[in-house]
Protein backbone atom coordinates (compact mmCIF):
# COMPACT_ATOMS: atom_id res chain seq x y z
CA UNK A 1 72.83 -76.89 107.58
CA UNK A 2 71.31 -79.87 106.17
CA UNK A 3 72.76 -83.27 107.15
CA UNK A 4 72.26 -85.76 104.54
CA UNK A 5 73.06 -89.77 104.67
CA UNK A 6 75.78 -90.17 102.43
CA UNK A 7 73.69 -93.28 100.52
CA UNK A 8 71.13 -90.63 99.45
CA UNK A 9 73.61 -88.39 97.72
CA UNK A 10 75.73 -91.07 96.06
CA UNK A 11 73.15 -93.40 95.35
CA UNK A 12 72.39 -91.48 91.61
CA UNK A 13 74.95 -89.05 91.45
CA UNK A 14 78.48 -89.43 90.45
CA UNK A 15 79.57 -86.69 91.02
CA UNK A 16 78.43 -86.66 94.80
CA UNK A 17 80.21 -90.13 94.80
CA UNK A 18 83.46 -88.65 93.53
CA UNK A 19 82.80 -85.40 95.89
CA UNK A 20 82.61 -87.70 98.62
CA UNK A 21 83.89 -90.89 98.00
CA UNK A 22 87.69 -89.97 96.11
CA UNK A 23 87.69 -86.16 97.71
CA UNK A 24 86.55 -87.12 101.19
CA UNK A 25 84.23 -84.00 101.34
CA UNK A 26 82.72 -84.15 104.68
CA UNK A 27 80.25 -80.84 103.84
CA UNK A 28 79.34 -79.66 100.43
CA UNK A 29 78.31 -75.81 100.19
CA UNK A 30 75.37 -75.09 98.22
CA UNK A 31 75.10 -71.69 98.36
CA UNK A 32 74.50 -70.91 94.62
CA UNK A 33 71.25 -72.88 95.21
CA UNK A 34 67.82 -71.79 97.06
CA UNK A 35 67.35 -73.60 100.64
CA UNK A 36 64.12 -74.50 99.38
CA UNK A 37 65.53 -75.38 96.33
CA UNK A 38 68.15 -77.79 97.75
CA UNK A 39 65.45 -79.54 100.08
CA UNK A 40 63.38 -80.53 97.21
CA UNK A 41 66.54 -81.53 95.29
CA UNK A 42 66.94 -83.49 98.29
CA UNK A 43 63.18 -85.14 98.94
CA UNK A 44 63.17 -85.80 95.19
CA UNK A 45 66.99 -88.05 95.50
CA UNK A 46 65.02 -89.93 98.20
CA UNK A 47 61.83 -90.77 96.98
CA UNK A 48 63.01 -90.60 92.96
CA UNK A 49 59.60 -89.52 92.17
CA UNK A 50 60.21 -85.79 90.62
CA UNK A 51 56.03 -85.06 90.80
CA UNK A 52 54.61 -81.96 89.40
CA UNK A 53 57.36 -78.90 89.54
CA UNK A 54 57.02 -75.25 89.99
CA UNK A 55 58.12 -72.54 87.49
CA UNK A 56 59.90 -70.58 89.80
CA UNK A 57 61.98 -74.01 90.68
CA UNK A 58 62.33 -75.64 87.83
CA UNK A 59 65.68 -73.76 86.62
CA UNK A 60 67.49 -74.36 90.00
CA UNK A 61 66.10 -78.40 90.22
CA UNK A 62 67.32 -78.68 87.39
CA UNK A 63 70.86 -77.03 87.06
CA UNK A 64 71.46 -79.35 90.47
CA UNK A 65 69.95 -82.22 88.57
CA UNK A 66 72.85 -81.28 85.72
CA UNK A 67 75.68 -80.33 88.00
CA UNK A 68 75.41 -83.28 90.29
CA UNK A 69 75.34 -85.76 87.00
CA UNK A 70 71.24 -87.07 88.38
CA UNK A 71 70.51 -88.19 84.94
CA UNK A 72 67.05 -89.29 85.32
CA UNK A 73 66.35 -86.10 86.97
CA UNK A 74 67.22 -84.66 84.29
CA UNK A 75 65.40 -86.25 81.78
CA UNK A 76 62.54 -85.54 84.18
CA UNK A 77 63.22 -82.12 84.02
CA UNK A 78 63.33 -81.99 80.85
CA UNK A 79 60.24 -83.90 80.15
CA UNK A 80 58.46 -81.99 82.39
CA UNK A 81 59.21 -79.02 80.46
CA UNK A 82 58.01 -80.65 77.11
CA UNK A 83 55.08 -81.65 78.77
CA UNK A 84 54.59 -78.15 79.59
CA UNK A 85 55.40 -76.81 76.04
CA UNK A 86 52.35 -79.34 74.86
CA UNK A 87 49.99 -77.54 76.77
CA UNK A 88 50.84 -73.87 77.23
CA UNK A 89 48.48 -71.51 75.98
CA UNK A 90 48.74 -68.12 77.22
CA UNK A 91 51.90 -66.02 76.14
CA UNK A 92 53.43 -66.09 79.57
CA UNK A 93 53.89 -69.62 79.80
CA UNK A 94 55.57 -69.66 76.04
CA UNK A 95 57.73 -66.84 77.58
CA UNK A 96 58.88 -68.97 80.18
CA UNK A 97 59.20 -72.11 78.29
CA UNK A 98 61.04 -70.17 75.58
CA UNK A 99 63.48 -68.85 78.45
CA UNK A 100 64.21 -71.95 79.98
CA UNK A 101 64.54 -73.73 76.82
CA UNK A 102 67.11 -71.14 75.55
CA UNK A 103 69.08 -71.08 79.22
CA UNK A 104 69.50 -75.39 78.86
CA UNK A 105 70.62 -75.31 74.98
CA UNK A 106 72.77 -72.32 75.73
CA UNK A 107 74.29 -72.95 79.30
CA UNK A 108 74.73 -76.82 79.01
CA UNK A 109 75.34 -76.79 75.58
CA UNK A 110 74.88 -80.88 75.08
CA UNK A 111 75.19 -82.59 71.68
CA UNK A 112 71.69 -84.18 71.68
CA UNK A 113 68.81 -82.29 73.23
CA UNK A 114 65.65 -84.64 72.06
């Protein structure tokens, strides 16, 4: 298990402040989530720099970017992906970016999607 300062989880999220703060969670499972996911979830909460992010993790970053209410992660996810859509090329990368685009308008289902 990971062990987290409480500052670092509640510092952008309110939903880890109302987990926490009005629920008195003491542990929060994350099992839906990879480990490796979760620590860069983690890292990125400390330093609030998301970087460069890899295919494979971009769905789970950012699903625990949306869950946990981390809106500029979020938005960084999301530019990310546009980012990627500018310069994609090859018909794999439209397959992903086609995928994941698809998964966020169907699965999160948000008014305004710019």
């Amino acid at each position: 298990p990971l062990v987290v300062p409480k500052q670092r989880l509640t510092a952008d999220s309110p939903m880890f402040r109302y987990l926490i703060d009005e629920l008195k969670f003491e542990e929060l499972e994350m099992d839906d989530f990879s480990p490796a996911t979760v620590t860069l979830f983690l890292a990125i909460l400390e330093d609030k720099i998301l970087g460069e992010i890899e295919d494979a993790t971009f769905k789970e970053l950012h699903k625990l970017a949306v869950v946990f209410e981390v809106v500029w992660m979020k938005e960084g996810c999301r530019s990310w992906l546009r980012k990627k859509n500018e310069s994609a090329t090859k018909v794999r990368d439209k397959t992903f970016l086609f995928d994941e685009c698809w998964y966020i308008l169907k699965k999160w289902k948000e008014k305004a999607y710019d």
